[in-house]
PDB file of N, CA and C in Angstrom:
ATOM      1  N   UNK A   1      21.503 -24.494  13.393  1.00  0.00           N
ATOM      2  CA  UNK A   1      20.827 -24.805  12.147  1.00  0.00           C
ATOM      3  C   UNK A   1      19.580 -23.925  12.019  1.00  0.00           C
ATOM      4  N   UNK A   2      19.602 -23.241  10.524  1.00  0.00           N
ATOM      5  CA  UNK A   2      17.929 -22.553  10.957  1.00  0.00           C
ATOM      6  C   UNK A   2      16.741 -23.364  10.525  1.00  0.00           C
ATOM      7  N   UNK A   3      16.115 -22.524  11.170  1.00  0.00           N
ATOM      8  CA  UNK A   3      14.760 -23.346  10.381  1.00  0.00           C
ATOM      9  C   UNK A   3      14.227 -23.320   9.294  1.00  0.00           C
ATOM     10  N   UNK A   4      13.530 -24.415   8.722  1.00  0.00           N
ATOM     11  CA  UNK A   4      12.837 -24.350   7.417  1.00  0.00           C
ATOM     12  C   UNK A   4      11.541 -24.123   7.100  1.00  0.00           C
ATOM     13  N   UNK A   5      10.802 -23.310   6.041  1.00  0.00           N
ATOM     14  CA  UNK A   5       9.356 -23.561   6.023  1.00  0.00           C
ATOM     15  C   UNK A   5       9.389 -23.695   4.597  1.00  0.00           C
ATOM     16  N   UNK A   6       8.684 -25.189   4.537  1.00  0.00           N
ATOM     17  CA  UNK A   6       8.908 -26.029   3.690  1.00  0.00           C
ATOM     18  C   UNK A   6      10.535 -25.939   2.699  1.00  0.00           C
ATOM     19  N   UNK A   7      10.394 -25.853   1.540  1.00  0.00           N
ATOM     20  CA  UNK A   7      11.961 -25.523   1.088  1.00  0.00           C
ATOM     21  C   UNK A   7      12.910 -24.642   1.235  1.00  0.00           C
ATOM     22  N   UNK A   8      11.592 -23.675   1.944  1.00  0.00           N
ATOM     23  CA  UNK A   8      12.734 -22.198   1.960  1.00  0.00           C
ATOM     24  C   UNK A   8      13.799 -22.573   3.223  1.00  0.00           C
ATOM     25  N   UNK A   9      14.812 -22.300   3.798  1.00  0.00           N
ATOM     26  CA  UNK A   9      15.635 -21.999   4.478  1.00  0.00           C
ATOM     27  C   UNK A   9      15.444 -21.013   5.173  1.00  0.00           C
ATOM     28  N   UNK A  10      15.069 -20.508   6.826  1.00  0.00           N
ATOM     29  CA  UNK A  10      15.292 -19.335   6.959  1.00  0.00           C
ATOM     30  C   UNK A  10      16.564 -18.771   7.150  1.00  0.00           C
ATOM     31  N   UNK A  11      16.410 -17.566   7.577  1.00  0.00           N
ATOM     32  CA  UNK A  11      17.355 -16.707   8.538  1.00  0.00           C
ATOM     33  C   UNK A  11      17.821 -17.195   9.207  1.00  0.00           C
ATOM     34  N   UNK A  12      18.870 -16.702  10.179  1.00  0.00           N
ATOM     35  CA  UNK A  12      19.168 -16.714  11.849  1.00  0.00           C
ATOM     36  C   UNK A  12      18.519 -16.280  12.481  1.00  0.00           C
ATOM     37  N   UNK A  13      17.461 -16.358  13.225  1.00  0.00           N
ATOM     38  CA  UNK A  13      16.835 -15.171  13.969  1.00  0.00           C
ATOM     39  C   UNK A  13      15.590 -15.484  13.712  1.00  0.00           C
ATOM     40  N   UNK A  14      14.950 -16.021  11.860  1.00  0.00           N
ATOM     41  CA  UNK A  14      13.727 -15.565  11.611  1.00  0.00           C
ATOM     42  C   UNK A  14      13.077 -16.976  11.792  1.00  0.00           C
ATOM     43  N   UNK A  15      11.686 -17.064  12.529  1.00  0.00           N
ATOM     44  CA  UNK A  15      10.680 -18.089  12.552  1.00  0.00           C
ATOM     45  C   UNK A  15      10.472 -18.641  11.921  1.00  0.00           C
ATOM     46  N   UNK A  16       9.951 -19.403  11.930  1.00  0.00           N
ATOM     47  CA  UNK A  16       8.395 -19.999  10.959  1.00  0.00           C
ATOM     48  C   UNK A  16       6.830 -19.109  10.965  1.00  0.00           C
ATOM     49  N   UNK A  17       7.115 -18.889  12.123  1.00  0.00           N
ATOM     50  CA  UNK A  17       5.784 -17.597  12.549  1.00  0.00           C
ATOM     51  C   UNK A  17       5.920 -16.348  12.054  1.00  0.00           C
ATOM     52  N   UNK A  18       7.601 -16.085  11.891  1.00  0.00           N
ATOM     53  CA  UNK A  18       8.064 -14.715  11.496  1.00  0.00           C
ATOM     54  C   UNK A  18       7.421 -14.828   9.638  1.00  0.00           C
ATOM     55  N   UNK A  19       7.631 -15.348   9.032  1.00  0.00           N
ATOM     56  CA  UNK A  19       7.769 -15.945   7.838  1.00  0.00           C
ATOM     57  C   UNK A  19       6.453 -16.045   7.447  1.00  0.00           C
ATOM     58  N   UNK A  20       5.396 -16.473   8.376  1.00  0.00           N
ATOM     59  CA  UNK A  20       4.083 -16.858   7.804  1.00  0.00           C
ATOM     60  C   UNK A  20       3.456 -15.743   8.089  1.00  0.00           C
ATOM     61  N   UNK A  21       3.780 -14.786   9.013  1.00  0.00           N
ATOM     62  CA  UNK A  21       3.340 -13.378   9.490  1.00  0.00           C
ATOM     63  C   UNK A  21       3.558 -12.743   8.559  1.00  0.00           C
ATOM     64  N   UNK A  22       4.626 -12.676   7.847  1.00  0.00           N
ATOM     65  CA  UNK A  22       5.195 -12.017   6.532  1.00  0.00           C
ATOM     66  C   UNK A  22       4.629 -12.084   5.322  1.00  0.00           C
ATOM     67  N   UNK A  23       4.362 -13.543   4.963  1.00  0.00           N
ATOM     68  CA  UNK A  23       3.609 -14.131   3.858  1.00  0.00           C
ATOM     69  C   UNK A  23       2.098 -13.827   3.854  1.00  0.00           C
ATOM     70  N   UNK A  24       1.426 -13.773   5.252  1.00  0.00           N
ATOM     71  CA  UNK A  24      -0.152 -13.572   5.285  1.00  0.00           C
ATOM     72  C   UNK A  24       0.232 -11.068   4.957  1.00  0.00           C
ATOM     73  N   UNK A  25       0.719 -11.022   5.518  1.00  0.00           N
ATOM     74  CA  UNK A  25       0.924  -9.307   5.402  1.00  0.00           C
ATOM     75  C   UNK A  25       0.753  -9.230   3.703  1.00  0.00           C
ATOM     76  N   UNK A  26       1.804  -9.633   3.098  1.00  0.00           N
ATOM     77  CA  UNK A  26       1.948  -9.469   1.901  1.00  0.00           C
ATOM     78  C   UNK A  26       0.852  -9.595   1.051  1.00  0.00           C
ATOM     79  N   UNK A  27       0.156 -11.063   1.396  1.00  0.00           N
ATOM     80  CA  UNK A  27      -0.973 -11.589   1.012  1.00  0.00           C
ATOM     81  C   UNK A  27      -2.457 -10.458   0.833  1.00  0.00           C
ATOM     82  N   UNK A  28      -2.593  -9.890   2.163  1.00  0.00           N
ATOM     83  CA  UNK A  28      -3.684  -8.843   2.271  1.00  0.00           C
ATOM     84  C   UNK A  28      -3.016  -8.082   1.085  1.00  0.00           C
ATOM     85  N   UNK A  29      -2.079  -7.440   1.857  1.00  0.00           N
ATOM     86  CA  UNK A  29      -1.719  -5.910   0.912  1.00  0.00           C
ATOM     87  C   UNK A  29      -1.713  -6.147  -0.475  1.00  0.00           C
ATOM     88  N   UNK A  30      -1.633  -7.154  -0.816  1.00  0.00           N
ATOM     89  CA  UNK A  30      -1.443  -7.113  -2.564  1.00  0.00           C
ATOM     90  C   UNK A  30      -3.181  -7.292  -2.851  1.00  0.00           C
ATOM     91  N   UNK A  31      -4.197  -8.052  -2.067  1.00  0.00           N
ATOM     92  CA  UNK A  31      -4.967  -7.840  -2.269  1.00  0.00           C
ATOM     93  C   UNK A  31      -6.074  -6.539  -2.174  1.00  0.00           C
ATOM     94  N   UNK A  32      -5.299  -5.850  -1.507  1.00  0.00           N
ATOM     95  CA  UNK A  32      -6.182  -4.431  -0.883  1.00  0.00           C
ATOM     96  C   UNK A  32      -5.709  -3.799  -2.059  1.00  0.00           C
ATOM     97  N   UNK A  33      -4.320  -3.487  -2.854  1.00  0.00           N
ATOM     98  CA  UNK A  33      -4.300  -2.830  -3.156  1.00  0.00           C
ATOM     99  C   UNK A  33      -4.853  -3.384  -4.615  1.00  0.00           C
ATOM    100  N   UNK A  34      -4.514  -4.585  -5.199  1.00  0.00           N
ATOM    101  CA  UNK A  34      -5.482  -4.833  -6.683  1.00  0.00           C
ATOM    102  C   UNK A  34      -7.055  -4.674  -6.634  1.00  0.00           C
ATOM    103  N   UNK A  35      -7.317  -4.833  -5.274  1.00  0.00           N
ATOM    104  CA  UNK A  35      -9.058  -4.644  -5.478  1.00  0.00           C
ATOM    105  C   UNK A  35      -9.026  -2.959  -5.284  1.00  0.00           C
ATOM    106  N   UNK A  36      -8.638  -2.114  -4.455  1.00  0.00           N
ATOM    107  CA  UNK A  36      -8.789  -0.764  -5.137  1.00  0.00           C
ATOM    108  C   UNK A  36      -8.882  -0.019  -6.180  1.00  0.00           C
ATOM    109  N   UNK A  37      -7.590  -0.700  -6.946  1.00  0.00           N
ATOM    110  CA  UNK A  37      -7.906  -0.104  -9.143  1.00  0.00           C
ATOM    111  C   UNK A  37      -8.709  -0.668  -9.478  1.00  0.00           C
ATOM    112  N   UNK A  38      -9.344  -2.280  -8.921  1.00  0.00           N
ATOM    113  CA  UNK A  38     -10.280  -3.030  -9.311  1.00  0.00           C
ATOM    114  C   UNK A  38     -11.645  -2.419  -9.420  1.00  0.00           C
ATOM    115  N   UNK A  39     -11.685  -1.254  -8.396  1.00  0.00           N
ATOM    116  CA  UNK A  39     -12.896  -0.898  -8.091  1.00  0.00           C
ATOM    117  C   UNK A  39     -13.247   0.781  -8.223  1.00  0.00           C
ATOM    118  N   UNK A  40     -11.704   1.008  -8.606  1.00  0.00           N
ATOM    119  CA  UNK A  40     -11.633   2.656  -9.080  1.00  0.00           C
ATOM    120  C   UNK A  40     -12.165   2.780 -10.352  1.00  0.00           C
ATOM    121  N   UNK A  41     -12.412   2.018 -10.987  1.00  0.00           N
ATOM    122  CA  UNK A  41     -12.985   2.630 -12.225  1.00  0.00           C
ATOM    123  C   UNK A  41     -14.613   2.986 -11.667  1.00  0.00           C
ATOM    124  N   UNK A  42     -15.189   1.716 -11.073  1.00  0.00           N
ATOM    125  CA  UNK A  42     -16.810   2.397 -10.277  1.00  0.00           C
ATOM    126  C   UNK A  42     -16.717   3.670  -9.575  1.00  0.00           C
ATOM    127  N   UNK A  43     -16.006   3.643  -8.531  1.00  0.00           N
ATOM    128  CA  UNK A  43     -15.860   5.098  -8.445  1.00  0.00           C
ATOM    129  C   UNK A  43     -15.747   6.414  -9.314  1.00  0.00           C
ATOM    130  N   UNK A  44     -15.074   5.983  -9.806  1.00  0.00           N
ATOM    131  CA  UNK A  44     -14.845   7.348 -10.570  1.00  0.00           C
ATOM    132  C   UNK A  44     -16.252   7.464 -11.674  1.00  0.00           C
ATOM    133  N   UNK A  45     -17.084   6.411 -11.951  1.00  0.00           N
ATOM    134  CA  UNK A  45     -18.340   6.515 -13.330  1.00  0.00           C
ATOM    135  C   UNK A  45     -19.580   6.757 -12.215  1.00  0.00           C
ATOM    136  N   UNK A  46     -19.683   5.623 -10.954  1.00  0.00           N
ATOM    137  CA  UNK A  46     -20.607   6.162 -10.077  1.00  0.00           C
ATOM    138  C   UNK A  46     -20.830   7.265  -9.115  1.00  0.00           C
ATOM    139  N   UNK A  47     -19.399   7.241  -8.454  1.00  0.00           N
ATOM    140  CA  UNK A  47     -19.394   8.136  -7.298  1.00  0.00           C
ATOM    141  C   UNK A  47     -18.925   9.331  -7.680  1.00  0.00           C
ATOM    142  N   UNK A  48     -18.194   9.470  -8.639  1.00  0.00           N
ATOM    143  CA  UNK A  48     -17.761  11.193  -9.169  1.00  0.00           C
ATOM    144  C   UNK A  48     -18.339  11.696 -10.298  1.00  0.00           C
ATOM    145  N   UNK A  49     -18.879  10.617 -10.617  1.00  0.00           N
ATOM    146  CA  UNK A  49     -19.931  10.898 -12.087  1.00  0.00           C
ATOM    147  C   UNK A  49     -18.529  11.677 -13.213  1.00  0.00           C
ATOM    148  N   UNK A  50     -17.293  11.102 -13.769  1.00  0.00           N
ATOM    149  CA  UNK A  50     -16.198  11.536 -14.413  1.00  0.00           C
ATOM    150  C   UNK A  50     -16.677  10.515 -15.582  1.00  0.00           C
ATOM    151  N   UNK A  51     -16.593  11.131 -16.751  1.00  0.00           N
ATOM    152  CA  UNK A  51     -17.283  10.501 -18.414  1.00  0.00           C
ATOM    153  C   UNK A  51     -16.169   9.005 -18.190  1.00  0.00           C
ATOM    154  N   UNK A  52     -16.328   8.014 -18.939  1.00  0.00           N
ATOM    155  CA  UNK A  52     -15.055   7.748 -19.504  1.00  0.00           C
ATOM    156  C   UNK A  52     -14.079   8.464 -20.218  1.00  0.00           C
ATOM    157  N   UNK A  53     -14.292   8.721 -20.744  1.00  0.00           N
ATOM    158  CA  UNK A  53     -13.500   9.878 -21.927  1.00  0.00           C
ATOM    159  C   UNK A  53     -12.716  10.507 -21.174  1.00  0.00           C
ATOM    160  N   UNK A  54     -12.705  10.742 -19.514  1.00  0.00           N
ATOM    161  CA  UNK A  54     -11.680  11.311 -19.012  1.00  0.00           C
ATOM    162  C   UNK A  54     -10.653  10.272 -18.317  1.00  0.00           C
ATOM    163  N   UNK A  55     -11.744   9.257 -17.979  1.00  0.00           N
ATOM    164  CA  UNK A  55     -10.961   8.287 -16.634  1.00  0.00           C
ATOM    165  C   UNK A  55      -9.812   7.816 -16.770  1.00  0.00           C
ATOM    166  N   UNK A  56      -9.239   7.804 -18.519  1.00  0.00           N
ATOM    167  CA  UNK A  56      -7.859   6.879 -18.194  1.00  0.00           C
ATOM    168  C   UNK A  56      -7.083   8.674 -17.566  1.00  0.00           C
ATOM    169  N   UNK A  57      -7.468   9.663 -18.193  1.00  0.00           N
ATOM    170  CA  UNK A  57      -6.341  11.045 -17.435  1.00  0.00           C
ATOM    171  C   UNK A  57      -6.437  10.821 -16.428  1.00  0.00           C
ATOM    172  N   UNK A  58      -7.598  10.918 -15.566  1.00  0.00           N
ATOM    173  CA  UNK A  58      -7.412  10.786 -13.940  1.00  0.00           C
ATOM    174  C   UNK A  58      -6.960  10.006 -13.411  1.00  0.00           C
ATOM    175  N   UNK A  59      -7.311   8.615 -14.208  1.00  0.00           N
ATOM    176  CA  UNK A  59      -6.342   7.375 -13.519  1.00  0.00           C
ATOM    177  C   UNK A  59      -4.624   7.700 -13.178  1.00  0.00           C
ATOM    178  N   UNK A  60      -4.395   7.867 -14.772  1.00  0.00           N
ATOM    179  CA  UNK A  60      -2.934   8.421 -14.642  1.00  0.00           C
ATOM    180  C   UNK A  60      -2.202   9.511 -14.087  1.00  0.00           C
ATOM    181  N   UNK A  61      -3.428  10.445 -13.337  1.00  0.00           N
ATOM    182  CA  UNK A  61      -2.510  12.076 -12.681  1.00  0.00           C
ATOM    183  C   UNK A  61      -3.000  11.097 -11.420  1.00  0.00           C
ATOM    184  N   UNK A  62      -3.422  10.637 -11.110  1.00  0.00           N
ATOM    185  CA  UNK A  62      -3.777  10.156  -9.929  1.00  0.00           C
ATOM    186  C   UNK A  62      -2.627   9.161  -9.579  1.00  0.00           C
ATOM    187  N   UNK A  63      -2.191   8.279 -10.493  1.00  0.00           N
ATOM    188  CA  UNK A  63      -0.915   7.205 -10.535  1.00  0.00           C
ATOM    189  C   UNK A  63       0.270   8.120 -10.079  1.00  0.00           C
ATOM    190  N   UNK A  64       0.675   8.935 -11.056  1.00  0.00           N
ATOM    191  CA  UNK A  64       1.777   9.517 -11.161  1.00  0.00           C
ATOM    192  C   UNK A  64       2.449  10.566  -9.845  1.00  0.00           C
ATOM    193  N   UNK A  65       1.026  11.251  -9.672  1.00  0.00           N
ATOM    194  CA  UNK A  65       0.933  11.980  -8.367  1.00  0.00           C
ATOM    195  C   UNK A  65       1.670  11.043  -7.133  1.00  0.00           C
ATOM    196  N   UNK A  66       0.714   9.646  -6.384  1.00  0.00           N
ATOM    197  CA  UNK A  66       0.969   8.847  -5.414  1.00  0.00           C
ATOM    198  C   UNK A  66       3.186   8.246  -5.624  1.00  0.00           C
ATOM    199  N   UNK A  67       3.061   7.996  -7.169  1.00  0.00           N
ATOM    200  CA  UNK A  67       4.033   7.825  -7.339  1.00  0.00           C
ATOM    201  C   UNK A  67       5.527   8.923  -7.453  1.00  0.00           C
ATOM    202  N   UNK A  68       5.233  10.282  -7.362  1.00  0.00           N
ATOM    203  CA  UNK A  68       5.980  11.343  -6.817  1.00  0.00           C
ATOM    204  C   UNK A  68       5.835  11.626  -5.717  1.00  0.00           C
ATOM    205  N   UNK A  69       4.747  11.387  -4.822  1.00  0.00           N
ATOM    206  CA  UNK A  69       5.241  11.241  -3.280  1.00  0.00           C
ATOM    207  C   UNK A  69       5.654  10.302  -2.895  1.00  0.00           C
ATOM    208  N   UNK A  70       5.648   9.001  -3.184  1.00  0.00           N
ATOM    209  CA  UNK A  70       6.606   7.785  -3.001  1.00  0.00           C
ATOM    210  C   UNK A  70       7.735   8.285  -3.461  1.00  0.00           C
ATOM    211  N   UNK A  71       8.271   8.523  -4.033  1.00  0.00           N
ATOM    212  CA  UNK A  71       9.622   8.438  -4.459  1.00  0.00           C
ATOM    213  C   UNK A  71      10.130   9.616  -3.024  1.00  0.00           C
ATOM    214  N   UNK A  72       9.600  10.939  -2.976  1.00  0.00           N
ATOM    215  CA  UNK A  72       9.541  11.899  -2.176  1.00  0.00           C
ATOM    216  C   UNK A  72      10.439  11.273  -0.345  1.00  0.00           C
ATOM    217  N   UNK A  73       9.073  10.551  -0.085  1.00  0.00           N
ATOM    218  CA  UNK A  73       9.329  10.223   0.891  1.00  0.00           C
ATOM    219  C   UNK A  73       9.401   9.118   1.063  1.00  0.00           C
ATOM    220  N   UNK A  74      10.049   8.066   0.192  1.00  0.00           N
ATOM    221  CA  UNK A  74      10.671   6.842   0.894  1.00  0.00           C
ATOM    222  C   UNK A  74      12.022   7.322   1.175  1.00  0.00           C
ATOM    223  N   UNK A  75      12.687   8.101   0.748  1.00  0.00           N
ATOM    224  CA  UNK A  75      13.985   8.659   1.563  1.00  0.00           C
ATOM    225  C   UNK A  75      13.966   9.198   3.136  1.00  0.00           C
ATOM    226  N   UNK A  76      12.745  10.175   3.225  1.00  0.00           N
ATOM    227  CA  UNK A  76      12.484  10.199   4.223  1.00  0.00           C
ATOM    228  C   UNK A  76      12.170   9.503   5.001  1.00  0.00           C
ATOM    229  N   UNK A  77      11.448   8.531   4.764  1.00  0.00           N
ATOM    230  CA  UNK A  77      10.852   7.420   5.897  1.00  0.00           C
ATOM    231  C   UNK A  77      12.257   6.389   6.210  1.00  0.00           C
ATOM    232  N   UNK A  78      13.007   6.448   5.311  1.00  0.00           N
ATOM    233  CA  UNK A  78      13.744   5.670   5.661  1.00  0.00           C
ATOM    234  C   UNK A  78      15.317   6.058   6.314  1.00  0.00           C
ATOM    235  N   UNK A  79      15.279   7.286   6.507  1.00  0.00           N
ATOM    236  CA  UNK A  79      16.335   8.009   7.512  1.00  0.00           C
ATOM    237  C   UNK A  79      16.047   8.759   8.860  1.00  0.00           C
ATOM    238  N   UNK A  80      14.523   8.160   8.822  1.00  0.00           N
ATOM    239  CA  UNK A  80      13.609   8.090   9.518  1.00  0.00           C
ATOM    240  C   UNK A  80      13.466   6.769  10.685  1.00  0.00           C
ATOM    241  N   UNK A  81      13.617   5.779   9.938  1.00  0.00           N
ATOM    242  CA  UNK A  81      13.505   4.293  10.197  1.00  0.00           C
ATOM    243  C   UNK A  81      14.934   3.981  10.617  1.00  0.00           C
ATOM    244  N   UNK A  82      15.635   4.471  10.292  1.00  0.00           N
ATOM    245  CA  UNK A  82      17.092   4.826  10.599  1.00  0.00           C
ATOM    246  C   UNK A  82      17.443   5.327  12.359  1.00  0.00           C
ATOM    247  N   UNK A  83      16.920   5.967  12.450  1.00  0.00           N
ATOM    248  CA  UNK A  83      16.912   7.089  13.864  1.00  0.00           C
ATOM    249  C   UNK A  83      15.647   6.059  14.646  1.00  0.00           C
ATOM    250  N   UNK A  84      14.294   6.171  14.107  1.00  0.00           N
ATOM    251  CA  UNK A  84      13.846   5.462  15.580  1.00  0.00           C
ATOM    252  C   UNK A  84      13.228   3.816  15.304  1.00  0.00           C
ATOM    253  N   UNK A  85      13.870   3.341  14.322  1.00  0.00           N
ATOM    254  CA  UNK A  85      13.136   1.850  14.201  1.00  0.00           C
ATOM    255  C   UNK A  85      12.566   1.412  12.879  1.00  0.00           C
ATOM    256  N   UNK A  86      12.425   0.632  12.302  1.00  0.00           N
ATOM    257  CA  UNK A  86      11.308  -0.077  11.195  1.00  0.00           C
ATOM    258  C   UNK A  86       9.614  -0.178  11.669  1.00  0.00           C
ATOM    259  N   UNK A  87       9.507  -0.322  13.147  1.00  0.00           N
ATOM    260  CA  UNK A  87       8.228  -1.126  13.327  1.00  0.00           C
ATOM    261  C   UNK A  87       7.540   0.013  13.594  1.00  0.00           C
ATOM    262  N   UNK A  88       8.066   1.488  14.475  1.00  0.00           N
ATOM    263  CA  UNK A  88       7.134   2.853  14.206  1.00  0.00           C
ATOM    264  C   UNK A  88       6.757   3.218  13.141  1.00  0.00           C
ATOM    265  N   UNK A  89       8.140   3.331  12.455  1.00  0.00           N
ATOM    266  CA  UNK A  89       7.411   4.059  10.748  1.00  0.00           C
ATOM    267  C   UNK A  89       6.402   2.772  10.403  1.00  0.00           C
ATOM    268  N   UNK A  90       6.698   1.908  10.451  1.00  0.00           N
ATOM    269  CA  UNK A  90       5.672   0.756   9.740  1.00  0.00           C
ATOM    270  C   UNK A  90       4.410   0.880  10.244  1.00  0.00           C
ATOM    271  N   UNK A  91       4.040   0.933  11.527  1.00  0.00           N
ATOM    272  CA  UNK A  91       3.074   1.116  11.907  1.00  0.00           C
ATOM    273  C   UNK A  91       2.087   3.020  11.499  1.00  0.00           C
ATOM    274  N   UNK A  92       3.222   3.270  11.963  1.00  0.00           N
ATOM    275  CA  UNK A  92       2.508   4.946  10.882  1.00  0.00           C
ATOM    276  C   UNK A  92       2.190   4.855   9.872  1.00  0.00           C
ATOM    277  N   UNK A  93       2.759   4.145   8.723  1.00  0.00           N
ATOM    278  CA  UNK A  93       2.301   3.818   7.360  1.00  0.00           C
ATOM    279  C   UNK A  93       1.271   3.367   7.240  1.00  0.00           C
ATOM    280  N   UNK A  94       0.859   2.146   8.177  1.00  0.00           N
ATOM    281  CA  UNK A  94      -0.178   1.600   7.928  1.00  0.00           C
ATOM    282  C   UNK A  94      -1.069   2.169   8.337  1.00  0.00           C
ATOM    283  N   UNK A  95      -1.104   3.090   9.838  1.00  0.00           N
ATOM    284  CA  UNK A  95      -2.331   4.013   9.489  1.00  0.00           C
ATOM    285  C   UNK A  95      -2.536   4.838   8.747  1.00  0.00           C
ATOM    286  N   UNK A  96      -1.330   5.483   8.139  1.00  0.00           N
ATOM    287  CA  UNK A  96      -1.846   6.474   6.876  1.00  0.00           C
ATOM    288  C   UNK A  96      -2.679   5.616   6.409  1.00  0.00           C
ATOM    289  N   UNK A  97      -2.423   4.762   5.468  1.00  0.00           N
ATOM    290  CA  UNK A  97      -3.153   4.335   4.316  1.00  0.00           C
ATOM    291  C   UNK A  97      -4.168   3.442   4.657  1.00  0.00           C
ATOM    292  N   UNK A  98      -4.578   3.119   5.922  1.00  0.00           N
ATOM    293  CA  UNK A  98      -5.788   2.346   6.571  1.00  0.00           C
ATOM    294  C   UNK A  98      -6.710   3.968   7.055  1.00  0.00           C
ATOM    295  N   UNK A  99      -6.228   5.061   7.072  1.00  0.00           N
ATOM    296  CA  UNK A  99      -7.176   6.002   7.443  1.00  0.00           C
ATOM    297  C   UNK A  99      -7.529   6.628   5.617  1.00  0.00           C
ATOM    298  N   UNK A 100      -6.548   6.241   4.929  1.00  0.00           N
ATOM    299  CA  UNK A 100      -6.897   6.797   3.078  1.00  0.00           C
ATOM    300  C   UNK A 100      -7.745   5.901   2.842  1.00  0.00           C
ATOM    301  N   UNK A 101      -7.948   4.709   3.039  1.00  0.00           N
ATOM    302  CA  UNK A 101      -8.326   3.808   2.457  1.00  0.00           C
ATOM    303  C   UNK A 101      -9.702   3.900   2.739  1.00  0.00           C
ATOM    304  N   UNK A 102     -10.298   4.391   4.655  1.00  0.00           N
ATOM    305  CA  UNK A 102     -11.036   4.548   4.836  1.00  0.00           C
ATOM    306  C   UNK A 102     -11.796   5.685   4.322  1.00  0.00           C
ATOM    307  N   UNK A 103     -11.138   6.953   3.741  1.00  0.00           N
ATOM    308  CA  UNK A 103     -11.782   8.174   3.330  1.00  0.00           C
ATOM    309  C   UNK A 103     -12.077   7.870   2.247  1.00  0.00           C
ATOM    310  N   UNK A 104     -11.474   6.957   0.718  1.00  0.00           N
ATOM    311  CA  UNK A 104     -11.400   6.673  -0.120  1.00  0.00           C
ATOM    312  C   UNK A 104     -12.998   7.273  -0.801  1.00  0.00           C
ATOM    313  N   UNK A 105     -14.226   6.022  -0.084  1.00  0.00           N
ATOM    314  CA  UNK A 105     -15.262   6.459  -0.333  1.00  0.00           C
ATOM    315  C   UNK A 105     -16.201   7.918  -0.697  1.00  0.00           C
ATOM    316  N   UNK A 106     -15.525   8.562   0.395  1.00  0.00           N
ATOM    317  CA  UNK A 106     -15.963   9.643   1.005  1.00  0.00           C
ATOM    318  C   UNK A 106     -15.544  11.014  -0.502  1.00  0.00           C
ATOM    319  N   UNK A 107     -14.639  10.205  -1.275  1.00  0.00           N
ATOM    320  CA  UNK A 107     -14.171  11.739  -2.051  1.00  0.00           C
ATOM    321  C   UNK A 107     -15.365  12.219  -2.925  1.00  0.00           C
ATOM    322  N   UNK A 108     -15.863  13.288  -3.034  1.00  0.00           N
ATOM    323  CA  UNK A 108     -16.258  13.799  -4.122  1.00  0.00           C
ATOM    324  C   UNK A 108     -16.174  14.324  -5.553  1.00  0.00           C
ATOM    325  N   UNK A 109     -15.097  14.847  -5.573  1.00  0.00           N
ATOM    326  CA  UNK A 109     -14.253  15.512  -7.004  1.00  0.00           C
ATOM    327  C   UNK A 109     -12.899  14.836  -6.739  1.00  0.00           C
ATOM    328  N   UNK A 110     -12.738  15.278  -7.796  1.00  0.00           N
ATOM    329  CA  UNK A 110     -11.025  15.215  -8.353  1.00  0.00           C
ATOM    330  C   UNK A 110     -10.619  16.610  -8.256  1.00  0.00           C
ATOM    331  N   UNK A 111      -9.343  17.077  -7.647  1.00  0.00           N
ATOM    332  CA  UNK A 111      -9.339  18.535  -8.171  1.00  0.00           C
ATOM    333  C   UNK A 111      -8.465  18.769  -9.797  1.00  0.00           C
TER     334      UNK A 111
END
């Protein structure tokens, strides 16, 4: 029989710990990443000194950009993840974007 957390039903295999490990992950990341646009507009009026009059363009070459290397390399990562695992690439991911996240501050221009 598997286990339950609260109504859900799990897996074969998957916890209650697995599940709440899952649910708290998700939890951060959706928050890291809404408070970043949350806070990209200050950046871009304080820290790059960019008019409004430009910020929704940069917003959007800036969107579109992240979103052509996603598309790029989630194939890769995932024939990748294929050959040596889910939990390496996962863990590489997360330092990419825990070492972006940390430079974030640090940018000066837009090019």
């Amino acid at each position: 029989m598997n286990e339950k957390l609260g109504p859900i039903e799990l897996a074969a295999g998957i916890s209650r710990f697995n599940a709440i490990t899952y649910f708290y992950a998700c939890f951060i990341c959706i928050g890291v990443l809404a408070g970043m646009n949350f806070i990209q507009g200050y950046i871009l009026t304080e820290m790059l000194s960019i008019p409004r009059s430009s910020q929704g363009t940069v917003s959007g070459n800036l969107a579109f950009t992240q979103e052509i290397i996603a598309i790029v390399l989630v194939a890769l990562f995932g024939m990748l993840s294929d050959r040596i695992g889910r939990r390496p690439v996962m863990v590489f991911g997360t330092l990419v974007v825990s070492i972006g996240f940390a430079l974030y501050p640090y940018a000066t221009s837009i090019p």
